[in-house]
PDB file of N, CA and C in Angstrom:
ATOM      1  N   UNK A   1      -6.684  25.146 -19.551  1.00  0.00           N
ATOM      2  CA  UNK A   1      -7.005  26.296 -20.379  1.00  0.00           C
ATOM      3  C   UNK A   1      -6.557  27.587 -19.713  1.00  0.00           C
ATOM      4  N   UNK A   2      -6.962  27.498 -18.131  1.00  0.00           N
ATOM      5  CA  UNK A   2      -5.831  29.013 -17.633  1.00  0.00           C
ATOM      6  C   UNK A   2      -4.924  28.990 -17.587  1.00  0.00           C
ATOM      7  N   UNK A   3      -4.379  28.013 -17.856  1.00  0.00           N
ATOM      8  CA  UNK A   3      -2.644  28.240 -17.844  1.00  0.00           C
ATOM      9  C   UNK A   3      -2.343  28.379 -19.071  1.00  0.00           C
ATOM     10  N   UNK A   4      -2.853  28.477 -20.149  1.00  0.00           N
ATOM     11  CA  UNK A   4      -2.342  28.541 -21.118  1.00  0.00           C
ATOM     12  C   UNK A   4      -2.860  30.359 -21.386  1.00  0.00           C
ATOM     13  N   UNK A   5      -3.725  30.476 -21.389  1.00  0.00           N
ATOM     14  CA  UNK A   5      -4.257  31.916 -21.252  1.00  0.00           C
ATOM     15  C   UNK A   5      -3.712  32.828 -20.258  1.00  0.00           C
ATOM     16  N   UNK A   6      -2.904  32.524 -18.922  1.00  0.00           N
ATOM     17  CA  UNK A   6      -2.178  33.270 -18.380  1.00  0.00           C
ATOM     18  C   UNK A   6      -0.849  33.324 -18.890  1.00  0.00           C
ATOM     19  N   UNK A   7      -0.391  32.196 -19.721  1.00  0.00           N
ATOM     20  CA  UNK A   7       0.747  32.206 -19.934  1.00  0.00           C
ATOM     21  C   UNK A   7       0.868  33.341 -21.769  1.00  0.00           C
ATOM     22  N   UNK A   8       0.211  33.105 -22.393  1.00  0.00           N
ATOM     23  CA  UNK A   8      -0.476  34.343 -23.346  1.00  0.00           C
ATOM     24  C   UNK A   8      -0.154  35.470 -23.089  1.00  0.00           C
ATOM     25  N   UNK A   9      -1.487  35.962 -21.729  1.00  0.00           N
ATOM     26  CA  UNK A   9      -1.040  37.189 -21.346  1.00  0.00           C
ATOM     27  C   UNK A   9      -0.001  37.558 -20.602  1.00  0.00           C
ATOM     28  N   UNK A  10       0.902  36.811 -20.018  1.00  0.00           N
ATOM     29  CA  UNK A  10       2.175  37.123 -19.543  1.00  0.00           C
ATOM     30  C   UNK A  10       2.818  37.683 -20.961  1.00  0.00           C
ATOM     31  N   UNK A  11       3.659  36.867 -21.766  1.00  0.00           N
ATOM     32  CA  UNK A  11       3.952  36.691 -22.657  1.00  0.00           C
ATOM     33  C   UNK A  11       3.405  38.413 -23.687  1.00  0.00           C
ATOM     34  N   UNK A  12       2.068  38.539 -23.793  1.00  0.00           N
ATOM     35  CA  UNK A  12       1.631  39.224 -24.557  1.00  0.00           C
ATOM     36  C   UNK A  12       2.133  40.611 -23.440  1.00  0.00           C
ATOM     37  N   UNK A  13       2.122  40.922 -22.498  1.00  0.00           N
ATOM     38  CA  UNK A  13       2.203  41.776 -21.083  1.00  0.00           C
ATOM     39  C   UNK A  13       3.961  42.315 -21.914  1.00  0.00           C
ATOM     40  N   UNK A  14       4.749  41.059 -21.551  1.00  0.00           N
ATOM     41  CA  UNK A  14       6.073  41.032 -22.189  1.00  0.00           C
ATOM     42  C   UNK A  14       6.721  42.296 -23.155  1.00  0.00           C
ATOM     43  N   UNK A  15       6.145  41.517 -24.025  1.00  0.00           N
ATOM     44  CA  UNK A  15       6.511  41.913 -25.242  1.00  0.00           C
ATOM     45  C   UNK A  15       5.825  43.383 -25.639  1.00  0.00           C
ATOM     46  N   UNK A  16       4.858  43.918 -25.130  1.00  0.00           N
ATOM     47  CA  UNK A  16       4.016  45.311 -24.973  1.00  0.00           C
ATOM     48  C   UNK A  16       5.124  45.884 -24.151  1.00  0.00           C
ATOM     49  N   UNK A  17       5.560  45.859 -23.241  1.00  0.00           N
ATOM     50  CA  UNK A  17       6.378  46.323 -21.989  1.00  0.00           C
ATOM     51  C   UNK A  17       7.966  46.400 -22.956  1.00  0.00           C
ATOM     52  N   UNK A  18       8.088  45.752 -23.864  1.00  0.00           N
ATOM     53  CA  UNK A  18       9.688  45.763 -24.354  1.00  0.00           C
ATOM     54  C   UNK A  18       9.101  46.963 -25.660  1.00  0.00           C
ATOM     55  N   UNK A  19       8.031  47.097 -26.099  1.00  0.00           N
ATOM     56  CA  UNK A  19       8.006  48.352 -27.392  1.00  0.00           C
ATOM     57  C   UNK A  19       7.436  49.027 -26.950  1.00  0.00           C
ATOM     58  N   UNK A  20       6.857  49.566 -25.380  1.00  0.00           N
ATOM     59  CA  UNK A  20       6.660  50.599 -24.972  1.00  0.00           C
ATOM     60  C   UNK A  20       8.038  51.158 -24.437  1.00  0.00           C
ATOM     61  N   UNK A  21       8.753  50.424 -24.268  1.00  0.00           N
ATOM     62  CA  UNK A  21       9.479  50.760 -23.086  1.00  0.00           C
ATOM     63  C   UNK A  21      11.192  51.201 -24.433  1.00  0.00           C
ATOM     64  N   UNK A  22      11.107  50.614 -24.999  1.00  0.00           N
ATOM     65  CA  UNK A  22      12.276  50.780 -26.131  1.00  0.00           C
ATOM     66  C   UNK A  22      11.619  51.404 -27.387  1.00  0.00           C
ATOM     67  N   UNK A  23      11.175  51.822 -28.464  1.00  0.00           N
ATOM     68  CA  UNK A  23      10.361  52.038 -29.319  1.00  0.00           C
ATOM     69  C   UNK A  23      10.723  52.290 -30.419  1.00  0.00           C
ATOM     70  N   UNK A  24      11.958  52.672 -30.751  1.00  0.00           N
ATOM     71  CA  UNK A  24      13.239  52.919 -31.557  1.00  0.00           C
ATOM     72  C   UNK A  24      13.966  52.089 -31.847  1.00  0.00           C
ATOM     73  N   UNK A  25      14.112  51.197 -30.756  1.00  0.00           N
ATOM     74  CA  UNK A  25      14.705  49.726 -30.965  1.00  0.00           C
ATOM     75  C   UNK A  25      13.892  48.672 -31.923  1.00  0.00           C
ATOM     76  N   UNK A  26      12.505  48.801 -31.333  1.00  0.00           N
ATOM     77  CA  UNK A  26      11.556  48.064 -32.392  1.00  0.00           C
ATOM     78  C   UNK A  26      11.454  48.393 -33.566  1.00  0.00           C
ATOM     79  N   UNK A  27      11.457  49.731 -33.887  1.00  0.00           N
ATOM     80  CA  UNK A  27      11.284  50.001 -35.119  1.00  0.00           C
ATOM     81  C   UNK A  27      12.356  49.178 -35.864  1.00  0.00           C
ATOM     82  N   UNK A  28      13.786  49.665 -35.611  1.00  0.00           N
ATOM     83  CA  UNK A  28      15.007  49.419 -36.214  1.00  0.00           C
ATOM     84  C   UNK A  28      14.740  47.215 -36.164  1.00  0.00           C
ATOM     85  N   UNK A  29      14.564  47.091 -35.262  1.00  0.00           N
ATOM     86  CA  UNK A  29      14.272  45.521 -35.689  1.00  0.00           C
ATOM     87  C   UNK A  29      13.286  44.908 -36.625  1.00  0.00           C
ATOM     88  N   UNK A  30      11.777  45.752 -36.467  1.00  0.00           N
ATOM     89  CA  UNK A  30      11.018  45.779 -37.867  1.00  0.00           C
ATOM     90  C   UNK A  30      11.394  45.810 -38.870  1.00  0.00           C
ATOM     91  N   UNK A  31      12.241  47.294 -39.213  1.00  0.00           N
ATOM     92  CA  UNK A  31      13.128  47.178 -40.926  1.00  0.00           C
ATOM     93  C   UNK A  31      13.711  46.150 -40.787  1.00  0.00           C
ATOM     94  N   UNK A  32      14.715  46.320 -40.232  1.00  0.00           N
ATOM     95  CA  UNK A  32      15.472  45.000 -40.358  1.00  0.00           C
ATOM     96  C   UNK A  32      15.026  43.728 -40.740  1.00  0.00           C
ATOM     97  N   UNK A  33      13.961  42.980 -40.032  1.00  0.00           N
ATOM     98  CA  UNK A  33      13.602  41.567 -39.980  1.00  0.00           C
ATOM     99  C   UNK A  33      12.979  41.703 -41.331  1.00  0.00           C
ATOM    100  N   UNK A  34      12.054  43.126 -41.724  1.00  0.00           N
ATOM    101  CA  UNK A  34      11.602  42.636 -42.965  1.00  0.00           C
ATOM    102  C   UNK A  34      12.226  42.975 -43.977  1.00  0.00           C
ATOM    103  N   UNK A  35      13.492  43.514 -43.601  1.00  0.00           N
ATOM    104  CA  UNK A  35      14.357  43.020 -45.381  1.00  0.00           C
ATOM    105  C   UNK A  35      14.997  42.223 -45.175  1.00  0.00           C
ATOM    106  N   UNK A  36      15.121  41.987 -43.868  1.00  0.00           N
ATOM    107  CA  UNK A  36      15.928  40.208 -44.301  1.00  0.00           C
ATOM    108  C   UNK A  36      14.756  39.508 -44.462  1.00  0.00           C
ATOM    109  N   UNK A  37      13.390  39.553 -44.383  1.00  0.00           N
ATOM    110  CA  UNK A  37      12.757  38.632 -44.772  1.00  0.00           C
ATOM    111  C   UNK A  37      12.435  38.853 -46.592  1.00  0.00           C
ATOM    112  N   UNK A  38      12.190  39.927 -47.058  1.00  0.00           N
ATOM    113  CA  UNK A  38      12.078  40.446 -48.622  1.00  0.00           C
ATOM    114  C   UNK A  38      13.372  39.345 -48.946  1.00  0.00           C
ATOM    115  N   UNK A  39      14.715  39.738 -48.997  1.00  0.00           N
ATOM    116  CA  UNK A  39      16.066  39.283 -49.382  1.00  0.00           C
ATOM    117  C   UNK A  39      15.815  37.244 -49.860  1.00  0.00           C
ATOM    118  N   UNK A  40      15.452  37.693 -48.403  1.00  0.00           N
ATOM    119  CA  UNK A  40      15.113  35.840 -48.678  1.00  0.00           C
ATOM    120  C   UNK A  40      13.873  34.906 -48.816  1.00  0.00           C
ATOM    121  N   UNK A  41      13.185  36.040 -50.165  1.00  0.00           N
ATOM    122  CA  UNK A  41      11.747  35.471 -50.418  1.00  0.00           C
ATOM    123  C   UNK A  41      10.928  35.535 -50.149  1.00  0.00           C
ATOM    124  N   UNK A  42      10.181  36.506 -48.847  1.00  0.00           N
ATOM    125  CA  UNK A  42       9.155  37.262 -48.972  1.00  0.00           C
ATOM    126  C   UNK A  42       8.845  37.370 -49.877  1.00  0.00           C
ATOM    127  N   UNK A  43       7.569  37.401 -50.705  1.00  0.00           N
ATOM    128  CA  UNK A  43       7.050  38.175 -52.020  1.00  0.00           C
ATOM    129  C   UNK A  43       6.397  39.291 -51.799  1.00  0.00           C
ATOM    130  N   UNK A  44       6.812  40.115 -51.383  1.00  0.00           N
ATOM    131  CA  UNK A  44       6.269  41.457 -50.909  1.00  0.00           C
ATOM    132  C   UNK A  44       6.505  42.572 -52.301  1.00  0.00           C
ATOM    133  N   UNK A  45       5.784  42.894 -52.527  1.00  0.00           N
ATOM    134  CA  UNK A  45       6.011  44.462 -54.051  1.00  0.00           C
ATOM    135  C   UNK A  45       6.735  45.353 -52.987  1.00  0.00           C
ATOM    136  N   UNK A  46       7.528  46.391 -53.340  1.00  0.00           N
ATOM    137  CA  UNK A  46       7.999  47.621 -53.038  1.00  0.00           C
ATOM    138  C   UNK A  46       6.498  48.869 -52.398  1.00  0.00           C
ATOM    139  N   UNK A  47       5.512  48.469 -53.002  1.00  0.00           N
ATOM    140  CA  UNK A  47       4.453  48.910 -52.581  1.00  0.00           C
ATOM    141  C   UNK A  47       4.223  49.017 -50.798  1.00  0.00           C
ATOM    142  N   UNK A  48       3.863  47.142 -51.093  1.00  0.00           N
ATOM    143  CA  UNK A  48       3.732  46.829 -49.844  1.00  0.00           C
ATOM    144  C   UNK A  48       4.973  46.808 -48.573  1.00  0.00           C
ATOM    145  N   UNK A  49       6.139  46.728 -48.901  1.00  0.00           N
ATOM    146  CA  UNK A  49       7.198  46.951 -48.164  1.00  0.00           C
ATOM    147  C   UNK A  49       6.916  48.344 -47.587  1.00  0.00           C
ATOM    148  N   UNK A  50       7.145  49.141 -48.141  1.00  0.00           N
ATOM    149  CA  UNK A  50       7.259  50.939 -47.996  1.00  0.00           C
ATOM    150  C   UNK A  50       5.731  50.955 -47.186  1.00  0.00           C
ATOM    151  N   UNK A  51       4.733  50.320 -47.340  1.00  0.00           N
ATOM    152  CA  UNK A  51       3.058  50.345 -46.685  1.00  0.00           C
ATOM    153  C   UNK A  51       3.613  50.231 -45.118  1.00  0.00           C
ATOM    154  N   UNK A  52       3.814  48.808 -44.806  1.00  0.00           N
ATOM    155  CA  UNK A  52       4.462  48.306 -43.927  1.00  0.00           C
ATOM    156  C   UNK A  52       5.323  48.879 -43.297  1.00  0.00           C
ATOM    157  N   UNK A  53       6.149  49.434 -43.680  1.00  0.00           N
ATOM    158  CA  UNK A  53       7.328  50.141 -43.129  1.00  0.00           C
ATOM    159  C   UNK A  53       6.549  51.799 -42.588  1.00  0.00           C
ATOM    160  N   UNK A  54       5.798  52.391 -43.570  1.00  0.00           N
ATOM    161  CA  UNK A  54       5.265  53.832 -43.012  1.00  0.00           C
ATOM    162  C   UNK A  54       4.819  53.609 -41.174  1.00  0.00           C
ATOM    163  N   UNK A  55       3.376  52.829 -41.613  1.00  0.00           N
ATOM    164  CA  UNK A  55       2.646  52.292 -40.883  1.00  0.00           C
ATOM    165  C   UNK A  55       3.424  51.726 -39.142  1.00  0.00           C
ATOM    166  N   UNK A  56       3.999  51.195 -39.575  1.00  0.00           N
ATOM    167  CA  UNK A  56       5.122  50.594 -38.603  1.00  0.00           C
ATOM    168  C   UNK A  56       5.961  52.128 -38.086  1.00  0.00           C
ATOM    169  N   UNK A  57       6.247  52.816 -38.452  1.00  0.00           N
ATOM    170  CA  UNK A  57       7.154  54.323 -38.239  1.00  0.00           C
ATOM    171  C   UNK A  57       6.185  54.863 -37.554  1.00  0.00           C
ATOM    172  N   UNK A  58       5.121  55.166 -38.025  1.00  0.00           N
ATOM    173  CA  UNK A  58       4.008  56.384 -37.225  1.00  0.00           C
ATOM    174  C   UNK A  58       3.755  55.624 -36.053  1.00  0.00           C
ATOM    175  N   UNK A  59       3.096  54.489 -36.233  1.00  0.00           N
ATOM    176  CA  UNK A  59       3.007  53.957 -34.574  1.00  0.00           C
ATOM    177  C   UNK A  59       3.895  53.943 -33.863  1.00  0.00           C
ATOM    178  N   UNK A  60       4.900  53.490 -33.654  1.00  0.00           N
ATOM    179  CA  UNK A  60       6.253  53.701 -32.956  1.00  0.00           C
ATOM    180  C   UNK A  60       6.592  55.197 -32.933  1.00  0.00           C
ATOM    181  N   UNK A  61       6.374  55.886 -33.828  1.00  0.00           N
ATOM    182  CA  UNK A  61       7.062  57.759 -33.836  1.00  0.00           C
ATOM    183  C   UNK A  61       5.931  57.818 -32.343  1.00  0.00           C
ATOM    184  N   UNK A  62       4.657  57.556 -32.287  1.00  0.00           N
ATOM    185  CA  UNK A  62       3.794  58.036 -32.041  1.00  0.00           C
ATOM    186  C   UNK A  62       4.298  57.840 -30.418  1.00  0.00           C
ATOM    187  N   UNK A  63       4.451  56.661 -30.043  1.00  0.00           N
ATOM    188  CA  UNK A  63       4.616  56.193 -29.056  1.00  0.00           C
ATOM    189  C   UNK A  63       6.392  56.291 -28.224  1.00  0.00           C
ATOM    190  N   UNK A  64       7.111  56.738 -29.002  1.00  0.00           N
ATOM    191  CA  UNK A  64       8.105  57.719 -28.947  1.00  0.00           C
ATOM    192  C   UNK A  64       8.153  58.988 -28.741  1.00  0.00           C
ATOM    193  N   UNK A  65       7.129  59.360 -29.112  1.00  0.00           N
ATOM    194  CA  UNK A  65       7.001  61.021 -28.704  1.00  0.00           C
ATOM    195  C   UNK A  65       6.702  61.256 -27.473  1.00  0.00           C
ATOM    196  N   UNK A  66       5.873  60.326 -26.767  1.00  0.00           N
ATOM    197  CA  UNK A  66       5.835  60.570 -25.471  1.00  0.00           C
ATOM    198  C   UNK A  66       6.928  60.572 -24.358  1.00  0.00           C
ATOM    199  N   UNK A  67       7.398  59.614 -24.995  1.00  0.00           N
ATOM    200  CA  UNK A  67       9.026  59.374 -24.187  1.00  0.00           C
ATOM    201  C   UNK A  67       9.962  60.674 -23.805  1.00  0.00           C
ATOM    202  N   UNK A  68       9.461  61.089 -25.066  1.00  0.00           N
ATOM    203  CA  UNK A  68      10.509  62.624 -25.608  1.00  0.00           C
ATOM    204  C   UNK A  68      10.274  63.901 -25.194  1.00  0.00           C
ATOM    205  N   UNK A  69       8.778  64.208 -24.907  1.00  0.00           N
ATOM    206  CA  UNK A  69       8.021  65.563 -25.359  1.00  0.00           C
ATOM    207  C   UNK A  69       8.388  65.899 -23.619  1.00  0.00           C
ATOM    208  N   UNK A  70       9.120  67.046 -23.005  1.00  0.00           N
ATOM    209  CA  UNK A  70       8.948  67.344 -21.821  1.00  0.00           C
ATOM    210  C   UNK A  70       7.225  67.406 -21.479  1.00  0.00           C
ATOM    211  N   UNK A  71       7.707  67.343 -19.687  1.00  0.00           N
ATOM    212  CA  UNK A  71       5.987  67.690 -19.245  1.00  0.00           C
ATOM    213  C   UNK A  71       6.353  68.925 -18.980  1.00  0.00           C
ATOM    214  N   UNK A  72       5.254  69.935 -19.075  1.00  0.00           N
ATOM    215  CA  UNK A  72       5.021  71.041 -18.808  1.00  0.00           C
ATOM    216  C   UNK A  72       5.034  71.118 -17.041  1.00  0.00           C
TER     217      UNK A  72
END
């Protein structure tokens, strides 16, 4: 059971460390994956696409801005 739970949080460690660390990149792979997933049958409304997609922008803008904003 700890090895499977360290291997989790490695893993989970990972992948936090690649959309803190890139954040712009994630975004652009988010759209992406989910209109290629819409394209090929997702049943998602235009509603929920555009929901998804905001939602997905502000967190990433958010966490981009820090990257960006000089320190005083």
């Amino acid at each position: 059971m700890n090895t499977i739970v360290t291997f989790l949080l490695g893993l989970w460690s990972g992948i936090w460390g690649r959309i803190t660390g890139e954040p712009v990149m994630t975004l652009a792979v988010i759209q992406s994956a989910l209109a290629l997933a819409v394209t090929f049958g997702l049943h998602w409304t235009p509603e929920q696409v555009g929901a998804f997609l905001a939602v997905s922008a502000a967190v990433l803008g958010w966490i981009s801005r820090s990257k960006v904003t000089p320190v005083p």
